[in-house]
C-alpha atoms as a PDB file:
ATOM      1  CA  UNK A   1       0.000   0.000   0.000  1.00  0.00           C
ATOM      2  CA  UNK A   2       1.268   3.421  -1.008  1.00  0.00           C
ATOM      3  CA  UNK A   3       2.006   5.555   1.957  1.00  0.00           C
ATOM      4  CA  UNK A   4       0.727   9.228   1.869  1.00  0.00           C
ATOM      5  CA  UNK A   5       2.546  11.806   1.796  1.00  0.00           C
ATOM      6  CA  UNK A   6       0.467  15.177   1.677  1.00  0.00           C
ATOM      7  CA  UNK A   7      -2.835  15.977   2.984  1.00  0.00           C
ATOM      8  CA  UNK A   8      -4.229  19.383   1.925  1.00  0.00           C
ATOM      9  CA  UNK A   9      -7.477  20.514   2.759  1.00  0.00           C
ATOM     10  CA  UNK A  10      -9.060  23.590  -0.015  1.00  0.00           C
ATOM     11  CA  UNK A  11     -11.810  24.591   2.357  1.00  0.00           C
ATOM     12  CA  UNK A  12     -13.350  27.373  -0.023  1.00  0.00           C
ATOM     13  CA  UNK A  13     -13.363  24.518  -2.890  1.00  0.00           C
ATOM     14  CA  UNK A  14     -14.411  22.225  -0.628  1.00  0.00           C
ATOM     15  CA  UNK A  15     -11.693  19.172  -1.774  1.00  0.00           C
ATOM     16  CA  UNK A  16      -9.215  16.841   0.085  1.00  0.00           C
ATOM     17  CA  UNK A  17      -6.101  16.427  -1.667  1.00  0.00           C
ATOM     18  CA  UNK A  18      -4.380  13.733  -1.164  1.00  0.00           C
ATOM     19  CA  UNK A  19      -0.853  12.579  -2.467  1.00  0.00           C
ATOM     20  CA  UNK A  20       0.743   9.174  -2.419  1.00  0.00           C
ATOM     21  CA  UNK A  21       4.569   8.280  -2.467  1.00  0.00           C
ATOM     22  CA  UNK A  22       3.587   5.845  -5.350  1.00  0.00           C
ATOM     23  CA  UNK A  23       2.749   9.361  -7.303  1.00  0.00           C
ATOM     24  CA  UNK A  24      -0.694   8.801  -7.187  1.00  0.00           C
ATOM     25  CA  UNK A  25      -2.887  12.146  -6.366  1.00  0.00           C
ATOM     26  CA  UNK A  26      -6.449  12.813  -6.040  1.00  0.00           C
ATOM     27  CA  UNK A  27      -8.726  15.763  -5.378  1.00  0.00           C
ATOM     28  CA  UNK A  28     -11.630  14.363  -3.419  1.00  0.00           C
ATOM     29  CA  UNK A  29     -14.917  16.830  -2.936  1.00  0.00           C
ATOM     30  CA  UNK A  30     -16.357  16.746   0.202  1.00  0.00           C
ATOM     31  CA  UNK A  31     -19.730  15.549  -0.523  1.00  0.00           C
ATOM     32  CA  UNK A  32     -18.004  12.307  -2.059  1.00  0.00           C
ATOM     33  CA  UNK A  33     -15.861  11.926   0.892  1.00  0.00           C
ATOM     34  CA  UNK A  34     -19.245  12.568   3.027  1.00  0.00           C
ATOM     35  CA  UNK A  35     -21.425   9.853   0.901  1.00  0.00           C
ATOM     36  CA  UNK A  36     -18.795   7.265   1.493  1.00  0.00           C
ATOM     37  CA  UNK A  37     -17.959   8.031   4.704  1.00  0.00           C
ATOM     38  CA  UNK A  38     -16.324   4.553   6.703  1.00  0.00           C
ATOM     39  CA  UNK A  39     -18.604   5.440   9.155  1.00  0.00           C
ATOM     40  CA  UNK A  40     -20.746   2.708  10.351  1.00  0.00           C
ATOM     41  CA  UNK A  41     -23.999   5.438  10.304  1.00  0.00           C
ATOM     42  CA  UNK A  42     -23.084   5.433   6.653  1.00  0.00           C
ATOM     43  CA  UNK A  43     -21.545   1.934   5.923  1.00  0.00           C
ATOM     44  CA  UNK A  44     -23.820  -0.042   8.040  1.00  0.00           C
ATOM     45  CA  UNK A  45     -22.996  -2.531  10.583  1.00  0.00           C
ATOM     46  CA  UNK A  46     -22.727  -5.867   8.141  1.00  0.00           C
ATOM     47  CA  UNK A  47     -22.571  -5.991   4.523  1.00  0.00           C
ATOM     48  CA  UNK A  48     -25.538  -5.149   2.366  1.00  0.00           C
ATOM     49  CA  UNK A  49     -26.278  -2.587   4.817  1.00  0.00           C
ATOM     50  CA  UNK A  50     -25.057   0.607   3.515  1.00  0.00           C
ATOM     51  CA  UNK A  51     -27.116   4.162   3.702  1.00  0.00           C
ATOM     52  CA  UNK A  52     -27.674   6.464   0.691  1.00  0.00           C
ATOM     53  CA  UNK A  53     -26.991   9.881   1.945  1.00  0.00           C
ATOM     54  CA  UNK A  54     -28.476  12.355   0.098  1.00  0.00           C
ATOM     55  CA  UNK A  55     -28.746  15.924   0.433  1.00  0.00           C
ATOM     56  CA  UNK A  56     -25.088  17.366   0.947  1.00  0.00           C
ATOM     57  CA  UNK A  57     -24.253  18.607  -2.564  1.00  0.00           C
ATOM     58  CA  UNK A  58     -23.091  22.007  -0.736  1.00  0.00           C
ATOM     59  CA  UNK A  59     -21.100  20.296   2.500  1.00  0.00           C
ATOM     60  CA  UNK A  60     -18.052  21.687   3.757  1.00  0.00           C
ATOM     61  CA  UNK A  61     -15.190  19.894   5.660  1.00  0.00           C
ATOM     62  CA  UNK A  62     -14.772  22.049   9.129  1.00  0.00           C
ATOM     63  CA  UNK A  63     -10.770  19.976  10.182  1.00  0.00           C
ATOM     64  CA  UNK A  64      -9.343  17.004   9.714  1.00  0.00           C
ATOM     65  CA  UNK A  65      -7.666  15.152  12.864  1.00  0.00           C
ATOM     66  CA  UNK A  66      -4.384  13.113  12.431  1.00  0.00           C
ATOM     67  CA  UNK A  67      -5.672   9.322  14.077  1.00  0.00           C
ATOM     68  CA  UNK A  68      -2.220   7.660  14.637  1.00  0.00           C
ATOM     69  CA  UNK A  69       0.101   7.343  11.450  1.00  0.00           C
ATOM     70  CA  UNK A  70      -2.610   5.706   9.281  1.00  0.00           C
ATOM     71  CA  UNK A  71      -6.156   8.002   9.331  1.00  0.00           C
ATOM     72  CA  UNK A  72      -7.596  11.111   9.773  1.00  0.00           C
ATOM     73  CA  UNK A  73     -11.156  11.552  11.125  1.00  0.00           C
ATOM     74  CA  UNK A  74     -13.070  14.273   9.136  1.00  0.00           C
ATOM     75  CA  UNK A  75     -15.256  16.855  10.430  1.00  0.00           C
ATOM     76  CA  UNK A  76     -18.100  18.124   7.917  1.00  0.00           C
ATOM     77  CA  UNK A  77     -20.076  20.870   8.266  1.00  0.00           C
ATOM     78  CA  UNK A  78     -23.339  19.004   8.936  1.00  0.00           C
ATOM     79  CA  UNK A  79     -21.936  17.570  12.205  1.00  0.00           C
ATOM     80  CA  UNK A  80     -20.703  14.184  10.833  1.00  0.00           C
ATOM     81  CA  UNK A  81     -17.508  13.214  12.478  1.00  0.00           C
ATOM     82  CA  UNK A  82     -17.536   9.713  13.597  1.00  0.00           C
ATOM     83  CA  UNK A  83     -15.642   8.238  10.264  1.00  0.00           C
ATOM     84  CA  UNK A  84     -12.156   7.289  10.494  1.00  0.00           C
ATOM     85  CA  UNK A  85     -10.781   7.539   6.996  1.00  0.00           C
ATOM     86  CA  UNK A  86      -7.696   5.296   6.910  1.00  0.00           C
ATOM     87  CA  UNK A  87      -5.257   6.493   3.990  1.00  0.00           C
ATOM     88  CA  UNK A  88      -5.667   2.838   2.261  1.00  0.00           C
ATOM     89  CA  UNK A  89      -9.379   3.910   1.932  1.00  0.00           C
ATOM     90  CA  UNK A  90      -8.577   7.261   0.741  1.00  0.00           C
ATOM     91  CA  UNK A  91      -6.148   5.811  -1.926  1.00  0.00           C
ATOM     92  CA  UNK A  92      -9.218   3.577  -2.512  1.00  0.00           C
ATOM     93  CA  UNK A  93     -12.132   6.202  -2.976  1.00  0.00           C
ATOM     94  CA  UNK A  94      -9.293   8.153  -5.230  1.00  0.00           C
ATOM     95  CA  UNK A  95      -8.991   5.038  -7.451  1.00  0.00           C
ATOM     96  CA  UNK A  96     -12.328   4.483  -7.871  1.00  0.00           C
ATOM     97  CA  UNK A  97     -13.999   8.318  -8.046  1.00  0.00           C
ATOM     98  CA  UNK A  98     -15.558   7.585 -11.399  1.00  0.00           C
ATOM     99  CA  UNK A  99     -16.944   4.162 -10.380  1.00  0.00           C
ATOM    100  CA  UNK A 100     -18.216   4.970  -7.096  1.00  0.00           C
ATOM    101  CA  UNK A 101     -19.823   7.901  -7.869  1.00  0.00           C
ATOM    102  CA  UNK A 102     -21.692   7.221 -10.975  1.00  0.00           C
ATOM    103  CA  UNK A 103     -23.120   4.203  -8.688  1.00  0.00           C
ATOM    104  CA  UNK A 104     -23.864   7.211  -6.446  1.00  0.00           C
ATOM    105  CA  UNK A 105     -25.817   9.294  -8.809  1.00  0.00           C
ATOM    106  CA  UNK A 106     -27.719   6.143 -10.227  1.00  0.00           C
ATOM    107  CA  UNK A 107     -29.156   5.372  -6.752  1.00  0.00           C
ATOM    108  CA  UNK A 108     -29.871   8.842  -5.964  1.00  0.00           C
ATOM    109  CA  UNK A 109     -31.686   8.704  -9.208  1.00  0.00           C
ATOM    110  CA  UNK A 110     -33.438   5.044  -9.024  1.00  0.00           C
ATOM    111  CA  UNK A 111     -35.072   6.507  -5.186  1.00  0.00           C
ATOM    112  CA  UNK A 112     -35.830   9.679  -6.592  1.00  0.00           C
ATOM    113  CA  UNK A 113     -33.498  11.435  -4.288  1.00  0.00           C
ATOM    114  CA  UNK A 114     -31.234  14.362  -5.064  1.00  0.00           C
ATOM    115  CA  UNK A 115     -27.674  15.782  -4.266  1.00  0.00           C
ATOM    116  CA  UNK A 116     -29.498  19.124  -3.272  1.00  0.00           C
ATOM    117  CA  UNK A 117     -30.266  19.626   0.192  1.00  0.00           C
ATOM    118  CA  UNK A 118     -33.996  19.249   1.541  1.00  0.00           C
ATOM    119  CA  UNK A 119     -35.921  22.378   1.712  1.00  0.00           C
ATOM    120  CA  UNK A 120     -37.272  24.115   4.740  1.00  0.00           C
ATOM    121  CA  UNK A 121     -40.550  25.316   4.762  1.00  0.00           C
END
């Protein structure tokens, strides 16, 4: 596993980037990191028991938090904070962007759900 080697947080863009020592780089939006959080609100506790998230097109990232030498624990905007992002699974959600998120738009779609936030009334 590639070890990383930069962590930069673009808070007005609201992007991760993340660098490998294998080269690799990714620029990871916050709503994709949020939708994929490692979580187990998000991820479930089993497999098969994952949660669409819908709803955070506009989320921010407030810090990130160093957990030992291998993960960082995100803080979004909409007070989700409980994932521990391991930099194996951020090398993985870089890898597989394209993948992952056109599976994400296709279930939004198929439950007639949308990236855009619920509105008040």
């Amino acid at each position: 596993m590639p070890a990383c080697t930069e962590l930069r947080l673009k808070r007005e863009e609201k992007v991760l980037e993340v660098a490998f020592d294998d080269g690799a780089r990714f620029r990871l939006p916050a709503e994709y990191l949020r939708v994929e959080s490692p979580s187990a609100e998000v991820q479930g506790h089993g497999p098969g028991q994952k949660v669409l998230v819908a709803g955070r097109k506009h989320v921010g990232i407030l810090r990130i938090e160093p957990v030992g030498h291998y993960a960082v624990r995100i803080a979004f905007d909409d007070l989700h904070d409980s994932g521990i992002y391991s930099f194996e699974y951020l090398y993985r959600l870089g890898a597989e962007y394209e993948l992952r998120w056109a599976e994400y738009e296709r279930a939004l779609a198929a439950r007639g759900l949308s990236r855009e936030p619920a509105r008040r009334t």
